[in-house]
N, C-alpha and C. Protein backbone atom coordinates (compact mmCIF):
# COMPACT_ATOMS: atom_id res chain seq x y z
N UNK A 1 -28.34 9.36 -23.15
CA UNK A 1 -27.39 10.45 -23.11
C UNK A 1 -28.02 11.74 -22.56
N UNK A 2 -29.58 11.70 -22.96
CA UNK A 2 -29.93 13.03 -22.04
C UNK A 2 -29.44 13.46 -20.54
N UNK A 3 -29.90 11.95 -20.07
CA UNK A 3 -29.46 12.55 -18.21
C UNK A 3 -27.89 12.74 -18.25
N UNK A 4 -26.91 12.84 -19.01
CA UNK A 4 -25.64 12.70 -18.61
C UNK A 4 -25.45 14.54 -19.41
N UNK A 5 -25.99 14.97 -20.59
CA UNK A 5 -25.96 16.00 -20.88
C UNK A 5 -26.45 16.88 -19.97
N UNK A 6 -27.94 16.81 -19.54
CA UNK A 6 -28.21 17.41 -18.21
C UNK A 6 -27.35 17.94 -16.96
N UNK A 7 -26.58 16.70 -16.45
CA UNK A 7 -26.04 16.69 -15.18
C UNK A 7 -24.40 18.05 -15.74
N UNK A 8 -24.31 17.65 -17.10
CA UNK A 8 -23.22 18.76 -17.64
C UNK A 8 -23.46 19.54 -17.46
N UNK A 9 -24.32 20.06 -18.70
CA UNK A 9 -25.29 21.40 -18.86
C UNK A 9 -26.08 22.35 -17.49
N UNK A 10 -26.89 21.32 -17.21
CA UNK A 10 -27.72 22.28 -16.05
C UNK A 10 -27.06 22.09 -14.72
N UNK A 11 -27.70 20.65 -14.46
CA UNK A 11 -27.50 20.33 -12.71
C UNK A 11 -26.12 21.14 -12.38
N UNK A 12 -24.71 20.19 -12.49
CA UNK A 12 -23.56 20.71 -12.26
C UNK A 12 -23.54 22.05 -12.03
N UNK A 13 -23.49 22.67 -13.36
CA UNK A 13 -23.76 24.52 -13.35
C UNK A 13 -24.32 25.06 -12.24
N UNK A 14 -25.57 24.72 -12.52
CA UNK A 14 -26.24 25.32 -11.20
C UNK A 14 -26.31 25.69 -9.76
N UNK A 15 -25.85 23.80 -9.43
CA UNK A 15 -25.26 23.98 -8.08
C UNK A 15 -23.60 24.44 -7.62
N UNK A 16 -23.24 24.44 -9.01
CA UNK A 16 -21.65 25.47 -8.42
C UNK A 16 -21.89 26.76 -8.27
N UNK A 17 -23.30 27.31 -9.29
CA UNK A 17 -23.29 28.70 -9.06
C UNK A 17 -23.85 29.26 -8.02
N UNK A 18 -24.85 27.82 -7.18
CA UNK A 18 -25.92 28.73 -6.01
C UNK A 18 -24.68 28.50 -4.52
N UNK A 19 -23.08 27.86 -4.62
CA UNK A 19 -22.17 27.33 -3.77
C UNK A 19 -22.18 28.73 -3.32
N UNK A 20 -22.02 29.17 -2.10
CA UNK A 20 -21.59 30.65 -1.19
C UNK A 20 -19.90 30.79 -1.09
N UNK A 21 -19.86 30.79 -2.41
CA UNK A 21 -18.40 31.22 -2.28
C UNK A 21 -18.00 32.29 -2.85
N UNK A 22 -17.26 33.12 -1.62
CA UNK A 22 -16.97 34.72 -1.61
C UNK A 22 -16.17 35.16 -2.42
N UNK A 23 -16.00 36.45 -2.73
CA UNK A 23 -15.32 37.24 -3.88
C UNK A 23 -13.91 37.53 -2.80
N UNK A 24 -13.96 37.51 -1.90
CA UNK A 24 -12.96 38.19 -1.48
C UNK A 24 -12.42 37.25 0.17
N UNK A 25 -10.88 37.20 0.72
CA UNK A 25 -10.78 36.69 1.02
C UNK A 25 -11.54 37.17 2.87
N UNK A 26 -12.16 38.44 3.06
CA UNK A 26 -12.95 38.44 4.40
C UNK A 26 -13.74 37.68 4.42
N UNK A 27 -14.37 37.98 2.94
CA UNK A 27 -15.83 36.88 2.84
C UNK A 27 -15.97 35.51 3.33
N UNK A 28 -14.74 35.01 3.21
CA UNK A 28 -14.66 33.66 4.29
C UNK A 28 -15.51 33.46 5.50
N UNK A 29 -14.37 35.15 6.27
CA UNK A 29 -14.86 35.11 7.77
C UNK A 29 -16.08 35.22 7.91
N UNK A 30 -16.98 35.54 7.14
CA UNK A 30 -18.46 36.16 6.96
C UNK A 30 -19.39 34.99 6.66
N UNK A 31 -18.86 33.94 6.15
CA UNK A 31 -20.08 32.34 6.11
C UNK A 31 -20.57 32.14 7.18
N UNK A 32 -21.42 31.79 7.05
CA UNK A 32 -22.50 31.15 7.87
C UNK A 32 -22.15 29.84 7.89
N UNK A 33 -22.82 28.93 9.35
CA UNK A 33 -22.80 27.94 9.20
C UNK A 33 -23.31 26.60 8.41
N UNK A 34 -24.09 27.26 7.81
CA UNK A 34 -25.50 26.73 6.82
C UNK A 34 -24.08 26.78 5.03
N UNK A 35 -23.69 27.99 5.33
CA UNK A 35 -22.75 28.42 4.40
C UNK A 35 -21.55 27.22 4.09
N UNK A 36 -20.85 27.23 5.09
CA UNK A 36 -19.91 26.36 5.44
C UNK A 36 -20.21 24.48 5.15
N UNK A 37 -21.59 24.37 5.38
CA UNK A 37 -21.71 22.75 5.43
C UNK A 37 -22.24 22.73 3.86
N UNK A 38 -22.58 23.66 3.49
CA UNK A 38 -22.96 23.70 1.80
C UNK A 38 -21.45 23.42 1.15
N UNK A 39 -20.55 24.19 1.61
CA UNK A 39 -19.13 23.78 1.03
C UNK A 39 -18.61 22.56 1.29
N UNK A 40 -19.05 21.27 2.09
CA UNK A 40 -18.62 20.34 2.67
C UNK A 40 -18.57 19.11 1.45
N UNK A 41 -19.76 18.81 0.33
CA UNK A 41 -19.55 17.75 -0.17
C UNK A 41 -18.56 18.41 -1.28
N UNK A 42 -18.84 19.99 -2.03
CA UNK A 42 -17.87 19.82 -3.00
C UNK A 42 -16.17 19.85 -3.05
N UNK A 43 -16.08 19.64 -1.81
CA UNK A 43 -15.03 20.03 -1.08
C UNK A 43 -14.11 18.65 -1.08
N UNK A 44 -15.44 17.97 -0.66
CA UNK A 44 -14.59 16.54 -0.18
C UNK A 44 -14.91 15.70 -1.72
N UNK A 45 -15.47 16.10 -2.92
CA UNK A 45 -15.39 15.42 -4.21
C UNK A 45 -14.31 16.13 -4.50
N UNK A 46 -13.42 17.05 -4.26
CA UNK A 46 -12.06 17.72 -4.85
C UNK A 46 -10.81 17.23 -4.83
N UNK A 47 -11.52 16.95 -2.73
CA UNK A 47 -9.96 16.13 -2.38
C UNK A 47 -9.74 14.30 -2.66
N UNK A 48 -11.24 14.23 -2.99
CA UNK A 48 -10.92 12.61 -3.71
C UNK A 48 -10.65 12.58 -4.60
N UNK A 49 -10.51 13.58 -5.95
CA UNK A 49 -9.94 13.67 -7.50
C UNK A 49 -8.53 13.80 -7.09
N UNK A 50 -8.19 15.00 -6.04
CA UNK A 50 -6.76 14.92 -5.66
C UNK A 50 -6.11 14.03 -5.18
N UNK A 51 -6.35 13.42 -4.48
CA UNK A 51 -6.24 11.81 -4.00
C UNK A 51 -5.72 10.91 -5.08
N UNK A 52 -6.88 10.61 -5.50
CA UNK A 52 -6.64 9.31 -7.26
C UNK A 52 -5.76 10.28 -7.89
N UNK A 53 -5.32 11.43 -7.92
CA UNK A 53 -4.31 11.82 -8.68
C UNK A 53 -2.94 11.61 -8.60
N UNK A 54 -3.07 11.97 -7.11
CA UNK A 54 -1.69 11.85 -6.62
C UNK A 54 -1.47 10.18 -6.46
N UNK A 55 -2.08 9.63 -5.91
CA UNK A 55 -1.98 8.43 -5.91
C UNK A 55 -1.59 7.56 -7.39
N UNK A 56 -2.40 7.97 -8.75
CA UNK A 56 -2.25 7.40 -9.71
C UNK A 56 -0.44 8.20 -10.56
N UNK A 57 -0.52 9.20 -10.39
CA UNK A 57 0.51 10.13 -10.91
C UNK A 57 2.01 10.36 -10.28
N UNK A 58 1.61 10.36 -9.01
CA UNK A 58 2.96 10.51 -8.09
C UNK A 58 4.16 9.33 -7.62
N UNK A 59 5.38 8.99 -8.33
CA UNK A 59 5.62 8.04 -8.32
C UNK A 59 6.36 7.38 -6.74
N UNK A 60 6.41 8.54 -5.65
CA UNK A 60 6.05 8.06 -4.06
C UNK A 60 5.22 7.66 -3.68
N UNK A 61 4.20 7.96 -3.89
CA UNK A 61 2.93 7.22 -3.94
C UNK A 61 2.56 5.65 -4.15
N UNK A 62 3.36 5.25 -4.71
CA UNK A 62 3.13 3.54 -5.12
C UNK A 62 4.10 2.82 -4.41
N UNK A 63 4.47 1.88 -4.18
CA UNK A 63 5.54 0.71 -3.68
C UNK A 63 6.71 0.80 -4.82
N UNK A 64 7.62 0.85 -4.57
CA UNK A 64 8.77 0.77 -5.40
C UNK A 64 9.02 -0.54 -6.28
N UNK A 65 8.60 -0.52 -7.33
CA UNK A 65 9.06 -1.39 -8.10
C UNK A 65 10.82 -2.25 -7.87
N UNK A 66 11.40 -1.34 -7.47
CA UNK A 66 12.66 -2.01 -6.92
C UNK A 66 12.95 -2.28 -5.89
N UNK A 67 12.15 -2.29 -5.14
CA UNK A 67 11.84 -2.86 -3.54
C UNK A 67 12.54 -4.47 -3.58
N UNK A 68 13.72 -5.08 -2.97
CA UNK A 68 13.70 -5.94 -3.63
C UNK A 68 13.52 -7.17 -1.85
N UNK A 69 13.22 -8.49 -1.99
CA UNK A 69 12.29 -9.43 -1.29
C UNK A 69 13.84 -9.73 -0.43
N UNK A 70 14.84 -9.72 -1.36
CA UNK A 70 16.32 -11.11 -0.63
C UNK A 70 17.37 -9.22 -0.77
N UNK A 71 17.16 -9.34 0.84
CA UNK A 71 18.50 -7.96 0.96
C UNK A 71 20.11 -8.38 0.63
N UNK A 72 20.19 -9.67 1.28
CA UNK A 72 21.65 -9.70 0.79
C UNK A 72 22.24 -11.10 0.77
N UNK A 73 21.17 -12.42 0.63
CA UNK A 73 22.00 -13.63 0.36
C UNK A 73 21.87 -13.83 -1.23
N UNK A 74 23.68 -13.89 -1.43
CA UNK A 74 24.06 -14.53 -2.74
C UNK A 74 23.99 -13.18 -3.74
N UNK A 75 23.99 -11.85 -3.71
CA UNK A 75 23.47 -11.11 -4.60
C UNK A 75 24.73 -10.91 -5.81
N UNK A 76 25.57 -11.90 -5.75
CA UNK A 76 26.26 -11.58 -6.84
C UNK A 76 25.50 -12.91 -8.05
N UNK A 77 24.53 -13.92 -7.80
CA UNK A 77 24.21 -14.50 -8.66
C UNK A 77 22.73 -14.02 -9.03
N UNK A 78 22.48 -14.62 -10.17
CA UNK A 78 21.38 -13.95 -11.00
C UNK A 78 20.58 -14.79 -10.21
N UNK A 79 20.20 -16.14 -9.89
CA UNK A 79 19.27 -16.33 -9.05
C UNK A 79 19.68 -17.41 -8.17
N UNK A 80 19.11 -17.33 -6.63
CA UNK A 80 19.49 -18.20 -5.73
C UNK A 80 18.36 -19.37 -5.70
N UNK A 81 19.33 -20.39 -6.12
CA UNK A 81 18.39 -21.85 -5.97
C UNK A 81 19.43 -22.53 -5.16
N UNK A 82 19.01 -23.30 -3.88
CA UNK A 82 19.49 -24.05 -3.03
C UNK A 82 18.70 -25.43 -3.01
N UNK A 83 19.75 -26.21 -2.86
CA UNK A 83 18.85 -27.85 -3.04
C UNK A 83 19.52 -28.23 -1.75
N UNK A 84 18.54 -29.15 -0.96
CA UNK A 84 18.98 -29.73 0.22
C UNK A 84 18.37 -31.58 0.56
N UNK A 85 19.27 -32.60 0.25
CA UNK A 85 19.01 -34.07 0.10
C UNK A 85 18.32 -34.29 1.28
N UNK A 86 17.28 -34.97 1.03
CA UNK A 86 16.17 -35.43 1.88
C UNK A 86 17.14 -36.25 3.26
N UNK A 87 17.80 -36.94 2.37
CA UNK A 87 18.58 -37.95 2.87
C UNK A 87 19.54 -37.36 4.08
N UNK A 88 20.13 -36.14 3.78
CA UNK A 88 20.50 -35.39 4.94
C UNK A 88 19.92 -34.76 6.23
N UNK A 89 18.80 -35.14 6.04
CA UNK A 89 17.65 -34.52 6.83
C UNK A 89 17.39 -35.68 7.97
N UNK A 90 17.77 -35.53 9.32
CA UNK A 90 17.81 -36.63 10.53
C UNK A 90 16.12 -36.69 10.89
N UNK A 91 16.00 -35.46 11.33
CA UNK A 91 14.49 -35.49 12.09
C UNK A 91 13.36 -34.77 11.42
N UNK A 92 14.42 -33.59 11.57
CA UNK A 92 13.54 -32.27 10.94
C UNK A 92 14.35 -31.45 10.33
N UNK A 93 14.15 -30.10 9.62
CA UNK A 93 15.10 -29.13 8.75
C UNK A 93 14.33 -27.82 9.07
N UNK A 94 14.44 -26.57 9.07
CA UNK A 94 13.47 -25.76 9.56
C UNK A 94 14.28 -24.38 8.68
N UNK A 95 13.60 -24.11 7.16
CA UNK A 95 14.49 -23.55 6.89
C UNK A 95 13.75 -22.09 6.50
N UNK A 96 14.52 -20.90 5.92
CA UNK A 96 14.63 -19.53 6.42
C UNK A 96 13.49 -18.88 5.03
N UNK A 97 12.66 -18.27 4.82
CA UNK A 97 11.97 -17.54 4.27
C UNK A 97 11.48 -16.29 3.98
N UNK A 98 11.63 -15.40 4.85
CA UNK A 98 11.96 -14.17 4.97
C UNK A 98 13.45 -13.32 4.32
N UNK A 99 14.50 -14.34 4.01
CA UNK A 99 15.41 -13.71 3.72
C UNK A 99 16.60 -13.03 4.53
N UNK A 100 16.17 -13.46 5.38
CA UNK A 100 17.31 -12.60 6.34
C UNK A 100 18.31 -13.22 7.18
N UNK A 101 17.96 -14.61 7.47
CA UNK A 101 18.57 -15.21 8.06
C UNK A 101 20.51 -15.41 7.74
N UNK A 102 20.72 -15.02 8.95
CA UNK A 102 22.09 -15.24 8.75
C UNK A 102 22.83 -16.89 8.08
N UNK A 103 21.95 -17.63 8.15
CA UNK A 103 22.38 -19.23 8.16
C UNK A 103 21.96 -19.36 7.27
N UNK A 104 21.69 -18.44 5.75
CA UNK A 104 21.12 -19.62 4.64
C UNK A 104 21.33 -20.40 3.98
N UNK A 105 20.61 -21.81 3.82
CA UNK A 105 19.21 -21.35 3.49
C UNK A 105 18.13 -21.49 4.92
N UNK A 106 18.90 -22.04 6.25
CA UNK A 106 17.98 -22.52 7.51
C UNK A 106 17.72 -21.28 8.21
N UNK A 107 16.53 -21.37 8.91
CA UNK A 107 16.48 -19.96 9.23
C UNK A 107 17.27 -20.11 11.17
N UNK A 108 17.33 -18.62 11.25
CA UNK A 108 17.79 -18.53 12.15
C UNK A 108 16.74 -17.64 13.52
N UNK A 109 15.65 -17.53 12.99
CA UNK A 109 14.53 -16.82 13.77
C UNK A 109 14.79 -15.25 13.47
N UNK A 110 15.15 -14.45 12.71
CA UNK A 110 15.34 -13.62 12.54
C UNK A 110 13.61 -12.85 11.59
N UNK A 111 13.20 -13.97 11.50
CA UNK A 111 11.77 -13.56 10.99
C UNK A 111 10.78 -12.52 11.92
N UNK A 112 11.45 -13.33 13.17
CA UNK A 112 10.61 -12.55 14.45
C UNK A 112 10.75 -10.92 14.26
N UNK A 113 11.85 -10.71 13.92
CA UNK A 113 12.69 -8.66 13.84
C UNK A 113 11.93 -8.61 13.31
N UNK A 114 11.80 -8.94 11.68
CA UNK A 114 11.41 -8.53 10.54
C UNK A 114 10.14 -8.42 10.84
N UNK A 115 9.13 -9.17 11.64
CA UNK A 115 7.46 -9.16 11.62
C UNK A 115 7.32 -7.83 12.33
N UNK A 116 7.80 -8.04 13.27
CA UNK A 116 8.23 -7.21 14.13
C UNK A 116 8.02 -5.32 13.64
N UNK A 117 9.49 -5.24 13.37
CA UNK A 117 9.58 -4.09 12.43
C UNK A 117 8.46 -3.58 10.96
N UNK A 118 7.73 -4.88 10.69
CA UNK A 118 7.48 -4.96 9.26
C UNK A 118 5.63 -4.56 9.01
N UNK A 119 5.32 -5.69 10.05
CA UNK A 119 3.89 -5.91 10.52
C UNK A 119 3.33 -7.13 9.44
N UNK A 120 4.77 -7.53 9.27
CA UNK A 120 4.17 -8.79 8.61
C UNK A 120 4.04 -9.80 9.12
N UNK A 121 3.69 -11.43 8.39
CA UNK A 121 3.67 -12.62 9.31
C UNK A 121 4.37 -13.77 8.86
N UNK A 122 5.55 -13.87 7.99
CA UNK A 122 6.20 -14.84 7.87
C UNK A 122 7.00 -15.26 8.83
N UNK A 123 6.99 -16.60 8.70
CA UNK A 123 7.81 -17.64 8.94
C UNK A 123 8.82 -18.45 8.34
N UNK A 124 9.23 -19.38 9.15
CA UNK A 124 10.18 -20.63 8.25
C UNK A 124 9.30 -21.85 7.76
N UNK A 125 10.10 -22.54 6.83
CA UNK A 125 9.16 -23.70 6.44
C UNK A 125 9.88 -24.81 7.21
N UNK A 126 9.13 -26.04 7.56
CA UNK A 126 9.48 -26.71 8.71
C UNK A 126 9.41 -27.99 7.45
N UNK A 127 10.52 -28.73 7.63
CA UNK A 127 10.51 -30.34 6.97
C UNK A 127 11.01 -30.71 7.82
N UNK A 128 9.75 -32.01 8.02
CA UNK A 128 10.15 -33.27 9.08
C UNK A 128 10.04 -35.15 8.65
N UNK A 129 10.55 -35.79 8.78
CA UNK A 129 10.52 -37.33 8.19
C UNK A 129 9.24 -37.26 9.17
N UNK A 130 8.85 -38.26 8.53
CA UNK A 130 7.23 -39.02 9.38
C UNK A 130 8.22 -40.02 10.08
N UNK A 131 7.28 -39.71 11.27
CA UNK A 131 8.04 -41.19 12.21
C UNK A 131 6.88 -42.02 12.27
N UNK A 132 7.84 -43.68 11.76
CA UNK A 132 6.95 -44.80 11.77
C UNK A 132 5.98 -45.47 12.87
């Protein structure tokens, strides 16, 4: 616990008090360059507390919890489950994942906009019978 009382007590103190920072707002214009780069690390430990603050505190700051994944198929049911018989399936089935597709549940390539616009990388999922 000494070195952590220290860095309280003395270090800290000290070097805020030997910082060249002016009484008045000319005094600015009056730093030196030597002056100026002395203000540089406590400057930039300020704006990283402000940072994690805003970041941890500000609720723009985060992704919206109600951001929601499916914009608009089925939204009057509590959840969309679609089943599709193997047996209906000729060759292949190529169906929609992103959510947007006008044809659901198959997609309609509309993934492409969305990557597009998004900078994301989904796709469709592809089911095909094995040929013998």
């Amino acid at each position: 616990m000494k070195p952590v009382a220290y860095l309280v007590k003395d270090a800290v103190p000290n070097y805020l008090s030997s910082l060249p920072i002016p009484d008045t707002i000319g005094g600015w214009f009056r730093l030196g360059f030597k002056d100026w780069l002395a203000l540089i690390p406590p400057t930039a430990v300020a704006a990283g507390f402000v940072y994690v603050a805003y970041r941890a505190f500000c609720p723009h700051a985060r992704p919206s919890p109600t951001s929601k994944v499916n914009p608009s198929i089925l939204k009057n049911s509590n959840k969309v489950v679609d089943s599709v018989d193997i047996e209906d399936i000729t060759d292949k089935a190529v169906f929609c994942r992103c959510w947007r597709s006008k044809n659901w549940p198959y997609c309609d390539g509309t993934h492409g906009n969305h990557n597009k616009e998004t900078g994301d990388n989904v796709g469709p999922l592809i089911v095909q019978r094995k040929k013998n």
